[in-house]
PDB file of N, CA and C in Angstrom:
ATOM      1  N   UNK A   1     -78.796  77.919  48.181  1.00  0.00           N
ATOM      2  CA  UNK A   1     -79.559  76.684  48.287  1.00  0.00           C
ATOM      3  C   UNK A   1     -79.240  75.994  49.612  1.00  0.00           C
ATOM      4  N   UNK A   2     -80.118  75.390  50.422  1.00  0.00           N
ATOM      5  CA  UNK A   2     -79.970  74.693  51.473  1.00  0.00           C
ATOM      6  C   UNK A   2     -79.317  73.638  51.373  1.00  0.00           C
ATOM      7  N   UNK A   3     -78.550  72.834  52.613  1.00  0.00           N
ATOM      8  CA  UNK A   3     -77.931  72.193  52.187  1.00  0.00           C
ATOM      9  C   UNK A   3     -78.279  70.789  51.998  1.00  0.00           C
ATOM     10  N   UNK A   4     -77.479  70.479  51.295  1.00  0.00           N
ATOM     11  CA  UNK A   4     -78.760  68.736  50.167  1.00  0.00           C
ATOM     12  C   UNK A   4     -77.097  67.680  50.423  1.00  0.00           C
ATOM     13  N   UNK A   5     -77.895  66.543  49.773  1.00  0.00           N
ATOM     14  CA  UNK A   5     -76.970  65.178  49.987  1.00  0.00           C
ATOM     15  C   UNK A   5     -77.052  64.715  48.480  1.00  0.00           C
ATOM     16  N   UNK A   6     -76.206  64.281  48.356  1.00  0.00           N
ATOM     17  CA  UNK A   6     -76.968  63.510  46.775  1.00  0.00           C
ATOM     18  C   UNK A   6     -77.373  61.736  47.237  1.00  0.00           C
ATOM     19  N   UNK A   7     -78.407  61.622  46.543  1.00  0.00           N
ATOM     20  CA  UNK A   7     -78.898  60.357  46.393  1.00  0.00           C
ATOM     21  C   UNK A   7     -79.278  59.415  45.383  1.00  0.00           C
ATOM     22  N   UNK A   8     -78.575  58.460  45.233  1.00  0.00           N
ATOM     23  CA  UNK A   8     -78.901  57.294  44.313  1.00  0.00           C
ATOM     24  C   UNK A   8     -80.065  56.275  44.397  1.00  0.00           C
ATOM     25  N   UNK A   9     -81.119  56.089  43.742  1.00  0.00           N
ATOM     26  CA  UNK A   9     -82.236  55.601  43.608  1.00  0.00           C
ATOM     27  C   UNK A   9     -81.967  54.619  42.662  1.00  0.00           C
ATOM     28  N   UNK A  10     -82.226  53.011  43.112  1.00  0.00           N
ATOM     29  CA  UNK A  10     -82.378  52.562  42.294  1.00  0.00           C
ATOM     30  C   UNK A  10     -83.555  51.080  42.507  1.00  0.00           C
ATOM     31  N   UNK A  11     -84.608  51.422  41.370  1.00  0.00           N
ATOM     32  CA  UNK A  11     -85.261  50.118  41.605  1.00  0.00           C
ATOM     33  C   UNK A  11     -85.825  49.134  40.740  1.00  0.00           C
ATOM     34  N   UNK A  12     -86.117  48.178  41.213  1.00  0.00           N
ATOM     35  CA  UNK A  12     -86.654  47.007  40.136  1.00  0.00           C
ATOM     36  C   UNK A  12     -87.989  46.165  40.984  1.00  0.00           C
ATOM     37  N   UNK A  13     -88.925  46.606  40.075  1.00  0.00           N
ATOM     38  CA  UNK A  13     -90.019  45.368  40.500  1.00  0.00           C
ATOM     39  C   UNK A  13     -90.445  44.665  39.322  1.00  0.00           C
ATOM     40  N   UNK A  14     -91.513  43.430  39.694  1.00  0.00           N
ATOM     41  CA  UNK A  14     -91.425  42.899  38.882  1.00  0.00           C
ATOM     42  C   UNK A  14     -92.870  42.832  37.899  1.00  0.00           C
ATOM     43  N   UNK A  15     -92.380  42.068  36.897  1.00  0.00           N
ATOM     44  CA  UNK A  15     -93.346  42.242  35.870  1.00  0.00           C
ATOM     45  C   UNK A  15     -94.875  42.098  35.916  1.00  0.00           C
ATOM     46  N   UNK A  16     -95.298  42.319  36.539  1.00  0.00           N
ATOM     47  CA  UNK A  16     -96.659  42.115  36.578  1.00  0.00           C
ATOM     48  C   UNK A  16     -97.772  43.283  36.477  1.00  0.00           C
ATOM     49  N   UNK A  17     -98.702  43.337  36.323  1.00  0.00           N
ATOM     50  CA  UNK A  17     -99.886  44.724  36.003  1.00  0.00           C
ATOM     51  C   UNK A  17    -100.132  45.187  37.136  1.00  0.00           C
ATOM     52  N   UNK A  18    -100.085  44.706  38.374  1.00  0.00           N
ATOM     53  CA  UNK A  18    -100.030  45.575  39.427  1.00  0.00           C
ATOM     54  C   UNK A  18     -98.972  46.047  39.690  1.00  0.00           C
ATOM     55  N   UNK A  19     -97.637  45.445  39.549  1.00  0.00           N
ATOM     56  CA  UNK A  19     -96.292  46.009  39.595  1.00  0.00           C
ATOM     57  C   UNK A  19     -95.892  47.218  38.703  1.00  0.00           C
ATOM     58  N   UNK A  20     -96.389  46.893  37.612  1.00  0.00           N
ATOM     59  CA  UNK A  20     -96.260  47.940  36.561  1.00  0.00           C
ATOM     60  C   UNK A  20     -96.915  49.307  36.830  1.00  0.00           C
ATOM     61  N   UNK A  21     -97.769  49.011  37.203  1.00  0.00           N
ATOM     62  CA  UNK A  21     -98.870  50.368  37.580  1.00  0.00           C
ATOM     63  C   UNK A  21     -97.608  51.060  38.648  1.00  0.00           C
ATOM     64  N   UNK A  22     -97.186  50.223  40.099  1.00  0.00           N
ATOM     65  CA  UNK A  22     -96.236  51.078  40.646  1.00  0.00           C
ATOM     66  C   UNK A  22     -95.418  51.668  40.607  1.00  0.00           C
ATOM     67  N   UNK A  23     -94.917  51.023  39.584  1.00  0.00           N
ATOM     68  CA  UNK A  23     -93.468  51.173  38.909  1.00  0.00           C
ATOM     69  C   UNK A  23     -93.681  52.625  38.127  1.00  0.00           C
ATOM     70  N   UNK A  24     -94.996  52.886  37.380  1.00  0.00           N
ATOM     71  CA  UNK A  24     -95.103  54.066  36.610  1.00  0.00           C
ATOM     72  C   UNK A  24     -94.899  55.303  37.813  1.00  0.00           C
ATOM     73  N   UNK A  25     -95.953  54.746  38.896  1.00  0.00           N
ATOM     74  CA  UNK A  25     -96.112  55.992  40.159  1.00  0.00           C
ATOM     75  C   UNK A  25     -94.914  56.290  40.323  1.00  0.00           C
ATOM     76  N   UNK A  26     -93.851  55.314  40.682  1.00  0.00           N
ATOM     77  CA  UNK A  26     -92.658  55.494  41.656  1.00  0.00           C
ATOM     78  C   UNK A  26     -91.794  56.285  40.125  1.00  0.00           C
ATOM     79  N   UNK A  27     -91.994  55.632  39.396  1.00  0.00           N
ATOM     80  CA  UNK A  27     -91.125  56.970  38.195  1.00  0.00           C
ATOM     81  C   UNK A  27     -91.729  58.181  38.096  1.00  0.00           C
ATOM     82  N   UNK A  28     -92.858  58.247  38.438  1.00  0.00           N
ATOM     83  CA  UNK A  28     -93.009  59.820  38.227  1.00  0.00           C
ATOM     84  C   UNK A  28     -93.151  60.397  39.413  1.00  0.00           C
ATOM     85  N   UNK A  29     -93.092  60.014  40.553  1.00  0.00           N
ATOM     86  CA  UNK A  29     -92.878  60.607  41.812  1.00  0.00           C
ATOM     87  C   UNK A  29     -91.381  60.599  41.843  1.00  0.00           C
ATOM     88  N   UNK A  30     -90.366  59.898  41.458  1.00  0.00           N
ATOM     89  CA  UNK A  30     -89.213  60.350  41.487  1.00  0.00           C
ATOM     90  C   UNK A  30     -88.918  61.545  40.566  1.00  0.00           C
ATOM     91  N   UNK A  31     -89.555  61.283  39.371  1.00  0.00           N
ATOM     92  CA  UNK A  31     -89.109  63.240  38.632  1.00  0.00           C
ATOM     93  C   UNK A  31     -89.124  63.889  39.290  1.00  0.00           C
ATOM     94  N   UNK A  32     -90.577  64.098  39.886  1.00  0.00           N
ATOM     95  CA  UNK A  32     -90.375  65.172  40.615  1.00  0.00           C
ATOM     96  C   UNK A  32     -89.220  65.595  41.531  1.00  0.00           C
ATOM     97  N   UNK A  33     -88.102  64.811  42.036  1.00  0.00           N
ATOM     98  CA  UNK A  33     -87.683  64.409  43.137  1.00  0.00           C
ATOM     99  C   UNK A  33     -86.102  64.779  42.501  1.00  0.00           C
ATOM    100  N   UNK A  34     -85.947  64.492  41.412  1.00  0.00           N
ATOM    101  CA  UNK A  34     -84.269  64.335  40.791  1.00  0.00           C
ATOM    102  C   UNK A  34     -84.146  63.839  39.076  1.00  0.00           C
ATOM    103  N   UNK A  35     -83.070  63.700  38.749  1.00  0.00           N
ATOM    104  CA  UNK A  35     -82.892  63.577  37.326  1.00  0.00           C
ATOM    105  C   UNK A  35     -83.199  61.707  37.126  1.00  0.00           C
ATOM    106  N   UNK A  36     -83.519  61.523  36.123  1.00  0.00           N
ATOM    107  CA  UNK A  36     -83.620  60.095  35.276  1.00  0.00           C
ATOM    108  C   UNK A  36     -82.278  59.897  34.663  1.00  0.00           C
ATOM    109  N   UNK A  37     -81.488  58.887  34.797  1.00  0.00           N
ATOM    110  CA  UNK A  37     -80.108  59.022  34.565  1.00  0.00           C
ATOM    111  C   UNK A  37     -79.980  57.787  33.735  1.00  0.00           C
ATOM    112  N   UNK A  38     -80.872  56.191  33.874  1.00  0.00           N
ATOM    113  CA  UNK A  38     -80.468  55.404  33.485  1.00  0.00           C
ATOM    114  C   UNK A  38     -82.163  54.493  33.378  1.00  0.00           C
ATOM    115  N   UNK A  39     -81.949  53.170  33.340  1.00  0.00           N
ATOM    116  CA  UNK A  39     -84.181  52.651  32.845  1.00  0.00           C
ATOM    117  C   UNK A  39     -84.360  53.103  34.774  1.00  0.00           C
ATOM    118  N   UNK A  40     -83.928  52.342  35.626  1.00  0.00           N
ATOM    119  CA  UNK A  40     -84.368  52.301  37.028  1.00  0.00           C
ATOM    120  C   UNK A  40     -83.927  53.211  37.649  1.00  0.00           C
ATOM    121  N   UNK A  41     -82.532  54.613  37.447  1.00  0.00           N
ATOM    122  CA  UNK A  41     -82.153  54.917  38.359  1.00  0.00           C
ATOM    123  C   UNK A  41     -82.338  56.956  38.682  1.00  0.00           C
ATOM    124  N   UNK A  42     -82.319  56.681  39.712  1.00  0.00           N
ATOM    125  CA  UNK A  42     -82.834  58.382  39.567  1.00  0.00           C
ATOM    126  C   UNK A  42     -81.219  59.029  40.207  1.00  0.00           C
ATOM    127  N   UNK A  43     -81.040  60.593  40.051  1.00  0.00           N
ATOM    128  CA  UNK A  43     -79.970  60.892  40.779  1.00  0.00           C
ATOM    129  C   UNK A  43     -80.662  61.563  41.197  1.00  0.00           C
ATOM    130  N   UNK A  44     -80.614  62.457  42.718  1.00  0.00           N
ATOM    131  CA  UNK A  44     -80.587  63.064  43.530  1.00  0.00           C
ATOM    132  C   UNK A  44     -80.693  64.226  44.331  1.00  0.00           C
ATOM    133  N   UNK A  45     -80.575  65.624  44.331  1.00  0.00           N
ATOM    134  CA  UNK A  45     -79.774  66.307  45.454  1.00  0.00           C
ATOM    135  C   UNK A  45     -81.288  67.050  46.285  1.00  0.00           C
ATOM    136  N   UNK A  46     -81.391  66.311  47.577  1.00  0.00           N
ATOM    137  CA  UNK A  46     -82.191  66.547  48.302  1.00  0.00           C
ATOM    138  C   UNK A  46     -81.783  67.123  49.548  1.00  0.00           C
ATOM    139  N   UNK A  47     -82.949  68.084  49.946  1.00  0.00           N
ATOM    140  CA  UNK A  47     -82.521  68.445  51.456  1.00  0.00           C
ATOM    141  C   UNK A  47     -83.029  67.298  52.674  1.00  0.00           C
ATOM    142  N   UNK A  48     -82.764  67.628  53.672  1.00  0.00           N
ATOM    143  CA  UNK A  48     -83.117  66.183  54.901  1.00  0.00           C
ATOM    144  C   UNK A  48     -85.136  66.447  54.716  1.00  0.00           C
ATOM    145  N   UNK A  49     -85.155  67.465  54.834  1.00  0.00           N
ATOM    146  CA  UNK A  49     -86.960  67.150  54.658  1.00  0.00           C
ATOM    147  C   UNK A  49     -87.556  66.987  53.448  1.00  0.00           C
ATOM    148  N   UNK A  50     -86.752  67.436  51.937  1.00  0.00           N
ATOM    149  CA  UNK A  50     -87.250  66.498  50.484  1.00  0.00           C
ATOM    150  C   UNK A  50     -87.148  65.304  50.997  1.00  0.00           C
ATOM    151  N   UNK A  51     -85.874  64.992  51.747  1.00  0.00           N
ATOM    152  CA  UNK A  51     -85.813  63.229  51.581  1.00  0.00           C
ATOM    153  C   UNK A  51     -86.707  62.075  52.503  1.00  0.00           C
ATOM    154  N   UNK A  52     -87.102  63.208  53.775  1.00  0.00           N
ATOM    155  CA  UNK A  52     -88.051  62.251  54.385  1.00  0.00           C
ATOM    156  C   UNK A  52     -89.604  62.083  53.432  1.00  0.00           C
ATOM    157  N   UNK A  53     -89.938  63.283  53.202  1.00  0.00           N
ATOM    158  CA  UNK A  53     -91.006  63.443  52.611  1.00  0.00           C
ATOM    159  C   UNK A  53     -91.284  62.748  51.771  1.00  0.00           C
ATOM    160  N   UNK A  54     -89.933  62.396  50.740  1.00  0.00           N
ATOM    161  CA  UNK A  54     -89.864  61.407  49.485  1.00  0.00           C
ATOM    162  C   UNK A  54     -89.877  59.751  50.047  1.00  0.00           C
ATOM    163  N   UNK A  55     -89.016  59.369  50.906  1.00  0.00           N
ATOM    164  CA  UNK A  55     -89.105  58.345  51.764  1.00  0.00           C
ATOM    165  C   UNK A  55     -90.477  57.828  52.288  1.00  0.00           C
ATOM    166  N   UNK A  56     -91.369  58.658  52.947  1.00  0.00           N
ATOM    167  CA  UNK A  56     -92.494  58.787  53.274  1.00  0.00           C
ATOM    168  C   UNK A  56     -93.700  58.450  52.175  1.00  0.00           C
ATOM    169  N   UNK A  57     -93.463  58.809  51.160  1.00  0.00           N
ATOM    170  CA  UNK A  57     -94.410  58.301  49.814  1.00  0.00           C
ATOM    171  C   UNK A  57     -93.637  57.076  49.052  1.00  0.00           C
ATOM    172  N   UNK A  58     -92.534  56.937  49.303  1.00  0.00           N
ATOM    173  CA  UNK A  58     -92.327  55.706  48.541  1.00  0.00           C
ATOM    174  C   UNK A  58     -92.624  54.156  49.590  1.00  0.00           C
ATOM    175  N   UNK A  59     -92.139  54.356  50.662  1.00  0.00           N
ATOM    176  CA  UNK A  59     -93.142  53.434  51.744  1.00  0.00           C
ATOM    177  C   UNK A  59     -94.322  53.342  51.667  1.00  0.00           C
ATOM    178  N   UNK A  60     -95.704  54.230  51.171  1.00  0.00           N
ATOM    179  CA  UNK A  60     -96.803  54.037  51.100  1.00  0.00           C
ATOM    180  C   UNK A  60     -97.034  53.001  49.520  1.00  0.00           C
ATOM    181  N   UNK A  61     -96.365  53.618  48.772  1.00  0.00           N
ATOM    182  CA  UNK A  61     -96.101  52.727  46.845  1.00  0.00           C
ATOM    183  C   UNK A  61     -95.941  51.894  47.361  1.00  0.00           C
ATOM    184  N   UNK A  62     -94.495  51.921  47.497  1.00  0.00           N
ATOM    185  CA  UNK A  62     -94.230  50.040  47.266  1.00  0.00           C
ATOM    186  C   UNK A  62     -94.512  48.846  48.109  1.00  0.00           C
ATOM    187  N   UNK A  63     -94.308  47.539  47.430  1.00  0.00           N
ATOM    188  CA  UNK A  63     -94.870  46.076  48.422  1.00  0.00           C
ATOM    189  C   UNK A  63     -93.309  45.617  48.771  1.00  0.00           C
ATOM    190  N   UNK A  64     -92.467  45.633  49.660  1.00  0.00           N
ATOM    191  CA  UNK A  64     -91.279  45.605  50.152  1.00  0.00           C
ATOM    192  C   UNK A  64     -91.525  43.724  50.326  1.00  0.00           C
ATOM    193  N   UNK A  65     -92.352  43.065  49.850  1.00  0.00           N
ATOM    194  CA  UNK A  65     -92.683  41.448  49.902  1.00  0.00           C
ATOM    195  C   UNK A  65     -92.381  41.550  48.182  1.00  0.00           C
ATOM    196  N   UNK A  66     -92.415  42.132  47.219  1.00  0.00           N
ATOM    197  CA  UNK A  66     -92.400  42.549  45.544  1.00  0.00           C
ATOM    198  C   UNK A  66     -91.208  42.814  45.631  1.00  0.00           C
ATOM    199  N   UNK A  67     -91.487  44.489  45.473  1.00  0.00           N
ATOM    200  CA  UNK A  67     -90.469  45.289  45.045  1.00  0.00           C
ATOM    201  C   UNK A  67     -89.031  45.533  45.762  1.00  0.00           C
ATOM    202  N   UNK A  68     -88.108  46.080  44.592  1.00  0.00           N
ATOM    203  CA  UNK A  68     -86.631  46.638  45.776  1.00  0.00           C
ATOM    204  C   UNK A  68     -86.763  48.110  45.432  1.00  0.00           C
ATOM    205  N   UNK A  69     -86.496  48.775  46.257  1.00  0.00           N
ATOM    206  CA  UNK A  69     -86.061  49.830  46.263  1.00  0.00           C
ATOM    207  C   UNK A  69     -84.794  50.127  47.130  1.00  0.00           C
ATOM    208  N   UNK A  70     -83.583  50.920  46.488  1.00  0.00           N
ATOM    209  CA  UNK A  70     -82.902  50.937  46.980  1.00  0.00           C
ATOM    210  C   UNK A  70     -82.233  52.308  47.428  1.00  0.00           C
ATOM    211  N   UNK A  71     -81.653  53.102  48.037  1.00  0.00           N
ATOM    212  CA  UNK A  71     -81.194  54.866  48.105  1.00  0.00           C
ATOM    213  C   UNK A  71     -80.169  54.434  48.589  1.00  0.00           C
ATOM    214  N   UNK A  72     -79.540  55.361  48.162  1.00  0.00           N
ATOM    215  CA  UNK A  72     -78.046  55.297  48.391  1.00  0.00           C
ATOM    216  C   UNK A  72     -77.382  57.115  48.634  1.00  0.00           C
ATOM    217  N   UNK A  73     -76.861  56.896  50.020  1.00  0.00           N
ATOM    218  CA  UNK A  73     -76.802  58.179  50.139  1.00  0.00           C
ATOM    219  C   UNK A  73     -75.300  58.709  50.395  1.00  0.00           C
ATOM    220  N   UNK A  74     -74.911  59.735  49.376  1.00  0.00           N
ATOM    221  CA  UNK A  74     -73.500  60.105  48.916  1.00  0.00           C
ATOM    222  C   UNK A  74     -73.017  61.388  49.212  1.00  0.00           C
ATOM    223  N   UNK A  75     -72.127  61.573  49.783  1.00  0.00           N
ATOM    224  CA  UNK A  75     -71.348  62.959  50.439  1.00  0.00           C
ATOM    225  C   UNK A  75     -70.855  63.240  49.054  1.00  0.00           C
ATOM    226  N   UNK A  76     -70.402  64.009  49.325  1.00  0.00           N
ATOM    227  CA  UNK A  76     -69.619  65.428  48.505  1.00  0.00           C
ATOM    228  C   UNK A  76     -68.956  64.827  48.078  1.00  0.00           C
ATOM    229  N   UNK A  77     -67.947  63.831  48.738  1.00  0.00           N
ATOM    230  CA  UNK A  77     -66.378  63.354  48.480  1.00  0.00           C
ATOM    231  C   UNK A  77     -66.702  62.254  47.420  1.00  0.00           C
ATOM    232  N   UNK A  78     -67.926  61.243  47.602  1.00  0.00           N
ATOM    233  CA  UNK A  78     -68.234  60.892  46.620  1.00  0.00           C
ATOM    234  C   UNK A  78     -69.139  61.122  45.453  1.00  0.00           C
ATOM    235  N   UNK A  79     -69.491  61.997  45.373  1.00  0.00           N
ATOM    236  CA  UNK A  79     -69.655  62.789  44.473  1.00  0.00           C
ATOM    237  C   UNK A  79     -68.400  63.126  43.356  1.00  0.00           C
ATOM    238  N   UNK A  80     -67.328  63.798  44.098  1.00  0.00           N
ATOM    239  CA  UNK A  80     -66.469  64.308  43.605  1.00  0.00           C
ATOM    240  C   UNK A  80     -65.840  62.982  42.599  1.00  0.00           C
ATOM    241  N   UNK A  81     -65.554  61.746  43.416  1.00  0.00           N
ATOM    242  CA  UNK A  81     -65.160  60.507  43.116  1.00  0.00           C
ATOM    243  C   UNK A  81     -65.986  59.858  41.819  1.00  0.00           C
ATOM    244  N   UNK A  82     -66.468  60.180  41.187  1.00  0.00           N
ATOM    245  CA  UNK A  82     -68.161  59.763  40.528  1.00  0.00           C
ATOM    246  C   UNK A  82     -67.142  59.696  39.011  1.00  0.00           C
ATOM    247  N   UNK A  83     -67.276  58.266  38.047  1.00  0.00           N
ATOM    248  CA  UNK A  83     -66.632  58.445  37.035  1.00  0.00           C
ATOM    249  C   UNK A  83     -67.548  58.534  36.542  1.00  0.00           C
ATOM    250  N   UNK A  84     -67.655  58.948  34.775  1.00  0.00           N
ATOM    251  CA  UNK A  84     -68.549  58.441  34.231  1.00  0.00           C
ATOM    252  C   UNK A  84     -68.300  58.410  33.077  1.00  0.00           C
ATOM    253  N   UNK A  85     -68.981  57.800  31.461  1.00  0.00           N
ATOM    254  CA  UNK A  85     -68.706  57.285  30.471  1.00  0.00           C
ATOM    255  C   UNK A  85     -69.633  57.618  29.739  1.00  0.00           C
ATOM    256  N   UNK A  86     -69.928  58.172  28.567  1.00  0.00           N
ATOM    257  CA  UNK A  86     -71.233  58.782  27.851  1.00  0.00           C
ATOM    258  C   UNK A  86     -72.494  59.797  28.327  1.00  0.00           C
ATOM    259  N   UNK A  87     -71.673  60.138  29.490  1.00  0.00           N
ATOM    260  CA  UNK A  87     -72.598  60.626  30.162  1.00  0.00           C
ATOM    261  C   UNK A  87     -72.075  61.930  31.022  1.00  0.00           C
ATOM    262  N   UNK A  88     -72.737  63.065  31.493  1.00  0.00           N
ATOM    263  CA  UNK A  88     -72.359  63.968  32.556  1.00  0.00           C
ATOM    264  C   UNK A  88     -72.349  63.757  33.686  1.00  0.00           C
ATOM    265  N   UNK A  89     -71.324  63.851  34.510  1.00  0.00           N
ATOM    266  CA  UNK A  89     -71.424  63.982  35.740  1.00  0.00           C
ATOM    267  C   UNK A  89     -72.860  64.421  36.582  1.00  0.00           C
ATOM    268  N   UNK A  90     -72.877  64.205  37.972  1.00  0.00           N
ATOM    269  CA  UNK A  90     -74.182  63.990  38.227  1.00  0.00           C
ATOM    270  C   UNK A  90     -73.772  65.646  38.520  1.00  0.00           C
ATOM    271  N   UNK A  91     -75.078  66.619  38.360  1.00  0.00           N
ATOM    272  CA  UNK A  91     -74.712  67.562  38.654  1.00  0.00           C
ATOM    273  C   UNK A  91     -75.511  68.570  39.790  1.00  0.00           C
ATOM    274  N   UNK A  92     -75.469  69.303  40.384  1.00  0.00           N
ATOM    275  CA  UNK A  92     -77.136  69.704  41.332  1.00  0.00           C
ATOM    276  C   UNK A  92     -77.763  70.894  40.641  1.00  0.00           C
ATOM    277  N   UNK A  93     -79.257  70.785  40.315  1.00  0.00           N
ATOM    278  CA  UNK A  93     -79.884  71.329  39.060  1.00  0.00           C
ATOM    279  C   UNK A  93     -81.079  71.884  40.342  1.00  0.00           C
ATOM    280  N   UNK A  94     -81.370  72.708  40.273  1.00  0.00           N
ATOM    281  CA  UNK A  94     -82.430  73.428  40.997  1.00  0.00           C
ATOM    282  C   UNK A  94     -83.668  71.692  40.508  1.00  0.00           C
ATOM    283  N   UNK A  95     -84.449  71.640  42.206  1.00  0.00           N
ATOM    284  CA  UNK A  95     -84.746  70.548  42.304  1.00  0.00           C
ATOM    285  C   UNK A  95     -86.903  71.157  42.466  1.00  0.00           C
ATOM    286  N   UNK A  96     -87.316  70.555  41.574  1.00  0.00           N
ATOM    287  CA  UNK A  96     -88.937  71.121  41.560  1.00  0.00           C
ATOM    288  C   UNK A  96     -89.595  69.505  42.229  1.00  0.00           C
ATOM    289  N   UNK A  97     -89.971  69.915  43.582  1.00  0.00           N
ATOM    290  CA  UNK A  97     -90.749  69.130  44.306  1.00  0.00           C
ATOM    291  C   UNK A  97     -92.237  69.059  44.061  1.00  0.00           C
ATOM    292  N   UNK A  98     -92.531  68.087  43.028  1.00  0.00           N
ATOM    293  CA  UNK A  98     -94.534  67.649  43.253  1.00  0.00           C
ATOM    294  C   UNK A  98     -95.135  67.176  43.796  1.00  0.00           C
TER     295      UNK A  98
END
């Protein structure tokens, strides 16, 4: 596998019917993209051109005057560092780009 970064996604917009409508897009353009881990947050493991590409469609979605979107981008070491509680470690799962 090429080599990938892991990335933390996390966002919140707000309640409204046009917001909502985005909010559905931006969740299902993130499946495609990485695992559903938590209500807002996606995990990760992208190569540098999944992540522009993904970057690139979520700038066209969202109203950055609305919404947050946030990525958070994590080396190995934190990775390794990663606690967690009811849950599995984040893990890298063969990644299906839509």
């Amino acid at each position: 596998m090429k080599d990938t970064l892991f990335y933390l996604i996390v966002y919140d917009l707000p309640d409204t019917k046009a917001a909502n409508k985005r909010r559905n897009r931006l969740h299902k353009l993130l499946s495609g993209y990485g695992k559903w881990t938590q209500y807002s947050v996606f995990e990760c493991f992208l190569t540098t051109v999944q992540f522009v590409k993904l970057q690139i469609c979520i700038e066209k979605l969202v109203k950055p005057a609305e919404d947050s979107v946030r990525i958070y981008v994590l080396d190995a070491g934190a990775l390794k560092r990663t606690i967690t509680y009811g849950s599995d470690k984040p893990r890298r799962e063969d990644t299906l780009v839509i």
